[in-house]
Each structure stands twice: as C-alpha cells, then as structure tokens.
N, C-alpha and C. Protein backbone atom coordinates (compact mmCIF):
# COMPACT_ATOMS: atom_id res chain seq x y z
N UNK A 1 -67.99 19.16 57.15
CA UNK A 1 -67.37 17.85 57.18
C UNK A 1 -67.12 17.45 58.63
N UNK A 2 -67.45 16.31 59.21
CA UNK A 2 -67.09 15.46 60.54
C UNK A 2 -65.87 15.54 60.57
N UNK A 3 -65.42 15.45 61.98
CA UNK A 3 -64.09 15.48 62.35
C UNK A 3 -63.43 13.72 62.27
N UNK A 4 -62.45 13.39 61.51
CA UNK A 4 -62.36 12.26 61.54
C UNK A 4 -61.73 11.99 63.40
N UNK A 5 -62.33 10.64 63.58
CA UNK A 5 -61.83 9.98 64.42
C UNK A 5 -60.72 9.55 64.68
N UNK A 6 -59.73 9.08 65.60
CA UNK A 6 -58.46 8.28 65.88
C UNK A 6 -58.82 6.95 65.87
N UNK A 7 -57.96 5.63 65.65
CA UNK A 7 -58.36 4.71 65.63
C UNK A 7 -57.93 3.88 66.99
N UNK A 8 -58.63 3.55 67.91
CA UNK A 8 -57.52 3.32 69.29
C UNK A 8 -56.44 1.79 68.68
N UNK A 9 -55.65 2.26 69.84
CA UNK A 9 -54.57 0.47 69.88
C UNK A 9 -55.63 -0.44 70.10
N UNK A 10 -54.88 -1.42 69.58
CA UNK A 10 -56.13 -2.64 70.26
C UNK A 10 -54.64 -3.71 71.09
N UNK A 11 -55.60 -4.52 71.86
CA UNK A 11 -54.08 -5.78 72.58
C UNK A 11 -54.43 -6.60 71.76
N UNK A 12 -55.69 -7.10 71.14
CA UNK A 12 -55.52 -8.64 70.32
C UNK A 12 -56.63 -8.19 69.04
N UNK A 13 -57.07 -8.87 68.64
CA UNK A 13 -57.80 -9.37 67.58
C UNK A 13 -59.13 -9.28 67.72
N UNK A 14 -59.24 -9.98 68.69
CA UNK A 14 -60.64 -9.86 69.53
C UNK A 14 -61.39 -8.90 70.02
N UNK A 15 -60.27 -7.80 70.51
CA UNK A 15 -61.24 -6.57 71.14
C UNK A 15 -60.88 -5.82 69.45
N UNK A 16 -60.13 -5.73 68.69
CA UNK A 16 -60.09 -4.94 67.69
C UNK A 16 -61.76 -5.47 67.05
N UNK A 17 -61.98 -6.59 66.72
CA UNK A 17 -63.17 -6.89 66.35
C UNK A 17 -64.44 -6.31 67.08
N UNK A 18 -64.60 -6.60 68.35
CA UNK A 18 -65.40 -5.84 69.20
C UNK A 18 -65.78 -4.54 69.10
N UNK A 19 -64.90 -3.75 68.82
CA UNK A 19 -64.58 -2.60 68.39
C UNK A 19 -65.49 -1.82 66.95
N UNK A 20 -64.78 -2.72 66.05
CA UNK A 20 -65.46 -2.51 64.60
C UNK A 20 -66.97 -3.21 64.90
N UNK A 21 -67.38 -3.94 65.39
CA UNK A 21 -68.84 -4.67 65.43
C UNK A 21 -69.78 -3.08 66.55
N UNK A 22 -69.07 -2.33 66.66
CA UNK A 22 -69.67 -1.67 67.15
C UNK A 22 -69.97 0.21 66.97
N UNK A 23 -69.15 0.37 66.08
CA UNK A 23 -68.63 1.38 65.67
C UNK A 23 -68.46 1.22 64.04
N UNK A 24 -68.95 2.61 63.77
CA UNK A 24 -68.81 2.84 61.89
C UNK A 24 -67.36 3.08 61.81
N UNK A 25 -67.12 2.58 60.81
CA UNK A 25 -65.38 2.69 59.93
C UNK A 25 -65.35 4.02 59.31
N UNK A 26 -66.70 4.36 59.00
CA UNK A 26 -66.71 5.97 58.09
C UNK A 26 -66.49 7.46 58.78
N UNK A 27 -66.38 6.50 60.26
CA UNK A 27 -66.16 8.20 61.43
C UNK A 27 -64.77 7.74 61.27
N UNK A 28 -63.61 6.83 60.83
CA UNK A 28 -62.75 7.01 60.87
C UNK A 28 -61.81 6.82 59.83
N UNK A 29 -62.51 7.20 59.18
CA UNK A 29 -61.48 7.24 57.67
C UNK A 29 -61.92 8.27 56.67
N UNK A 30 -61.31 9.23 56.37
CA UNK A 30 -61.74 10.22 55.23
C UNK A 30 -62.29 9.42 53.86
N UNK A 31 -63.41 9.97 53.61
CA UNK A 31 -63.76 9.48 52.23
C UNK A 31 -64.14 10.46 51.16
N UNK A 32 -63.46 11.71 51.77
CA UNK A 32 -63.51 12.72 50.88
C UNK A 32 -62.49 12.52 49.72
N UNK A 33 -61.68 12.18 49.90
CA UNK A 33 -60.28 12.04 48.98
C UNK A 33 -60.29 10.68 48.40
N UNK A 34 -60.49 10.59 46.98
CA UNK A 34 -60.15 8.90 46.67
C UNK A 34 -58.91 8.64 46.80
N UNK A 35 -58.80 7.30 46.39
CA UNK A 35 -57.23 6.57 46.81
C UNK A 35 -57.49 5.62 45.68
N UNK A 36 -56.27 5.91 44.82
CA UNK A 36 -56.54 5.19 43.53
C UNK A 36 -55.49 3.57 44.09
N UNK A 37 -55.66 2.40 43.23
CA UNK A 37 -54.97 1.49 43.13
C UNK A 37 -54.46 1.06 42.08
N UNK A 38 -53.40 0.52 41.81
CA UNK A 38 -52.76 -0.21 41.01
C UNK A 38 -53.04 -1.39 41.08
N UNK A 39 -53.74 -2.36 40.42
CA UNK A 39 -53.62 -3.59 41.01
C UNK A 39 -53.45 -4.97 39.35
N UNK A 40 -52.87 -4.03 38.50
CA UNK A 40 -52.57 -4.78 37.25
C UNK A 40 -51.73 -5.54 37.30
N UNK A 41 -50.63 -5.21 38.83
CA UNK A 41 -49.48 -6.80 39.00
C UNK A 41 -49.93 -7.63 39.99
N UNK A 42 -50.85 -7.78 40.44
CA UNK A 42 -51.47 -8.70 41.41
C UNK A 42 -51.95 -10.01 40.80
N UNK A 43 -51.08 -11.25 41.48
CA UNK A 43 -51.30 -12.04 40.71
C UNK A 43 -51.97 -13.11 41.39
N UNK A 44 -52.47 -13.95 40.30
CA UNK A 44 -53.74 -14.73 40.86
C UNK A 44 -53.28 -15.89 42.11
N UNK A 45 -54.04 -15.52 43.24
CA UNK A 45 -53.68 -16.65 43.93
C UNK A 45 -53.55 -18.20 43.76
N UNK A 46 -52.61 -18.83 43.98
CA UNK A 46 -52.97 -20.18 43.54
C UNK A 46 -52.69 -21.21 44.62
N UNK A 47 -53.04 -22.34 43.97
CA UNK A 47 -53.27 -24.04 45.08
C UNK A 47 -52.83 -24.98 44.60
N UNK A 48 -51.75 -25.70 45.42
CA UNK A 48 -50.91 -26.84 45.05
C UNK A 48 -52.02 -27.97 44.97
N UNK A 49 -52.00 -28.70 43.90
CA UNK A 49 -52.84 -29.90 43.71
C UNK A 49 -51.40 -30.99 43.57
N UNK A 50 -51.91 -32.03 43.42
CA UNK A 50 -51.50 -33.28 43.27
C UNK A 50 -51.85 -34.13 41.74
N UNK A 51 -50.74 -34.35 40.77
CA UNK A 51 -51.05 -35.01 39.34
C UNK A 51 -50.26 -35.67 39.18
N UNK A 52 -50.76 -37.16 38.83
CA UNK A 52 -50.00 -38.34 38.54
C UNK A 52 -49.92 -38.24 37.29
N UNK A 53 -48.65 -38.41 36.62
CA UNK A 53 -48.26 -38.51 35.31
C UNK A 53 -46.99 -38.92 34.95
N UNK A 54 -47.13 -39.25 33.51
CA UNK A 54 -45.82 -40.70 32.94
C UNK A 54 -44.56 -40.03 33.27
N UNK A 55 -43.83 -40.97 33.57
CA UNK A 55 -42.63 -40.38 33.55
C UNK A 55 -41.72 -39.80 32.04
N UNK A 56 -42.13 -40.48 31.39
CA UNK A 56 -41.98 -40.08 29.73
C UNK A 56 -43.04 -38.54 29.51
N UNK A 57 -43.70 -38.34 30.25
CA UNK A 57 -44.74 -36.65 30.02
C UNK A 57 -43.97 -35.86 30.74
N UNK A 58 -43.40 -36.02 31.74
CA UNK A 58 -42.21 -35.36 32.46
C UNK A 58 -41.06 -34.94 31.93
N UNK A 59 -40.76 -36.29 31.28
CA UNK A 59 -39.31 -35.96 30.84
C UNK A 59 -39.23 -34.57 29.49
N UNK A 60 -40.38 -35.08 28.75
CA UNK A 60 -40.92 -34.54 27.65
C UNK A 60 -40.26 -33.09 28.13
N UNK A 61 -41.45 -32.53 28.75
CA UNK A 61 -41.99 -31.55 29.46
C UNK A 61 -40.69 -30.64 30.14
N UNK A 62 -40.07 -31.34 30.65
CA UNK A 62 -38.67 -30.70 31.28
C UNK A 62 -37.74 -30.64 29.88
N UNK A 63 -37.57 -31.11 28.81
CA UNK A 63 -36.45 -31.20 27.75
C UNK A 63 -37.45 -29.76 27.40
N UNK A 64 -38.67 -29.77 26.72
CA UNK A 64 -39.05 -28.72 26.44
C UNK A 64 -38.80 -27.49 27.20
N UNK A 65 -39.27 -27.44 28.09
CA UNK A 65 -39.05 -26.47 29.04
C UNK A 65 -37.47 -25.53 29.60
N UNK A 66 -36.90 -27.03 29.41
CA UNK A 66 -35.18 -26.70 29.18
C UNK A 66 -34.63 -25.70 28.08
N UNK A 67 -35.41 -26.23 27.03
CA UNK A 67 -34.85 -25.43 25.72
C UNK A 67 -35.73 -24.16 25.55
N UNK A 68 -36.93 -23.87 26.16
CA UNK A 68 -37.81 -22.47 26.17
C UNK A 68 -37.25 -21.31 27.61
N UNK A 69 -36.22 -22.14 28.16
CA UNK A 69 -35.22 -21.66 29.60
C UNK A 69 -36.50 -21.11 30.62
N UNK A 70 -37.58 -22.10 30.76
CA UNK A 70 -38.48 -21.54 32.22
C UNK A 70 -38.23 -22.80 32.80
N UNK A 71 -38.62 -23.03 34.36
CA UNK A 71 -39.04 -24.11 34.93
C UNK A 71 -40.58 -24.82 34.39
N UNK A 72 -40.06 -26.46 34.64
CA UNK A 72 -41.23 -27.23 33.72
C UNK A 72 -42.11 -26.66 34.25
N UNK A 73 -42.93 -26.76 35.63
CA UNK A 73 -44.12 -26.90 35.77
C UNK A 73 -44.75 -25.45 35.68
N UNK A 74 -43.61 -24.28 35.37
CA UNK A 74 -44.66 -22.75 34.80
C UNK A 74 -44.86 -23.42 33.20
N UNK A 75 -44.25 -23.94 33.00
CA UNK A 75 -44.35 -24.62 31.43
C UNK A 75 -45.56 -25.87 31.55
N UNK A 76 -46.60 -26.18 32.49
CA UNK A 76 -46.78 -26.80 32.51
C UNK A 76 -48.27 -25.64 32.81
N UNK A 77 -48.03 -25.63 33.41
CA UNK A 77 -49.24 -23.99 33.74
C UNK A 77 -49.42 -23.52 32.26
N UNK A 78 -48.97 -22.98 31.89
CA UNK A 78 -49.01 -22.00 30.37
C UNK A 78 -49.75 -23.05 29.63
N UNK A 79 -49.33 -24.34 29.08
CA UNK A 79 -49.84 -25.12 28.43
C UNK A 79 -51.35 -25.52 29.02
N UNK A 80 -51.57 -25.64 30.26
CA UNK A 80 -53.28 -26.16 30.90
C UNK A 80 -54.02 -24.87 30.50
N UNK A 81 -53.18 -23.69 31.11
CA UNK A 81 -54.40 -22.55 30.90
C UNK A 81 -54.89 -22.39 29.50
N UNK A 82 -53.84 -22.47 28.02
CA UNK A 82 -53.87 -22.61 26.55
C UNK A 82 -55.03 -23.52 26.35
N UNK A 83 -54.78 -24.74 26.76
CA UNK A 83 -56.01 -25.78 26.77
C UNK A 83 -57.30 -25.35 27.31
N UNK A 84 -57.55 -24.79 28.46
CA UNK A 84 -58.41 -24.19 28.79
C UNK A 84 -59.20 -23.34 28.14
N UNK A 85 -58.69 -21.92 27.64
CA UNK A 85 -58.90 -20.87 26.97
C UNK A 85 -59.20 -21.44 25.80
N UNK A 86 -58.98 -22.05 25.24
CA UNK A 86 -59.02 -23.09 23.32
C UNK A 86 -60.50 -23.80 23.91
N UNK A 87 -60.86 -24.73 24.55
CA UNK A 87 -61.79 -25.38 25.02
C UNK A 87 -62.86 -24.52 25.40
N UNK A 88 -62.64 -23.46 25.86
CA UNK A 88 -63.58 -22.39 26.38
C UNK A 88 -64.27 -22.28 25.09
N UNK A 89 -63.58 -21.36 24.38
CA UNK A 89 -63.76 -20.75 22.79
C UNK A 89 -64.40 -21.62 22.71
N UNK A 90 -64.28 -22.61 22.23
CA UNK A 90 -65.01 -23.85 21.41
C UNK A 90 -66.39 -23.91 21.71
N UNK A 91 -66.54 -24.24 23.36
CA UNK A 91 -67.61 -24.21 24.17
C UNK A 91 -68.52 -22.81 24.05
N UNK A 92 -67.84 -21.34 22.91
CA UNK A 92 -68.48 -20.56 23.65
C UNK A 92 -69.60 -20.24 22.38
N UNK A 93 -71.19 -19.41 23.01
CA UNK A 93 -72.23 -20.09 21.88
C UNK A 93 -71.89 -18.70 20.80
C-alpha cells in the first residue's frame, strides 16, 4: 500500500485549485477503508419563486393550515407536490 500523502495549507482558493489540477486526490486520501453515509435526512434543496394568488386562496389556505397547526405555505408545498404525484400517476403508461 502507498504511503498516503499530507495535504498542504493553501492561502486562497486559487492556489488550492492549482494544486488539485495538478496532482491526484488518490495519493491523498485512503481508499482502503469505506466511509459509509447517512444521507436519508438530507433534504431537498429548494427555490423561492414568486405566485400571484386570490386573496380568498390565501385566506382559505391559512384557516386550513391554522387548524392542521403547520405554517400555510409548508401547507401549501404538501398540497402542489400531492397534485403533482396524482398527475404523474395518471400520466404514467
């Protein structure tokens, strides 16, 4: 087995890159040993959009949401993805 490597300091970003563009990652990291992950609570990244809607779909939406005790718009999430997943199915051959 190779002797693993040290990884030097770097000052910025730039020479750390320089660095890796020039040199294998596998002289410096054991890959004899796996490294398991957990990654069943990792949750999906997401992106603020912008949706115009009635003020009566709001209100709705928050009374509901009031009485199921989440904030509307995770109540508002749950319901698009439902629609989604139902529409999928439908769509699927």
């Amino acid at each position: 087995m190779a002797k693993i490597k040290i990884i030097p300091r770097f000052k910025n970003e730039d020479e750390e890159r320089k660095f890796w563009d020039t040199h294998d990652a596998l002289d410096y990291f054991d890959t004899s040993n796996e490294i398991k992950f957990d990654l069943s609570e990792l949750k999906p990244s997401t992106k603020p959009i912008t949706v115009r809607l009635t003020e009566s779909l709001i209100a709705g939406l928050k009374h509901l949401a009031n009485k199921k005790d989440v904030p509307y718009q995770s109540l508002m999430k749950i319901y698009l993805e439902k629609a989604v997943e139902r529409d999928y199915q439908k769509l699927a051959w």
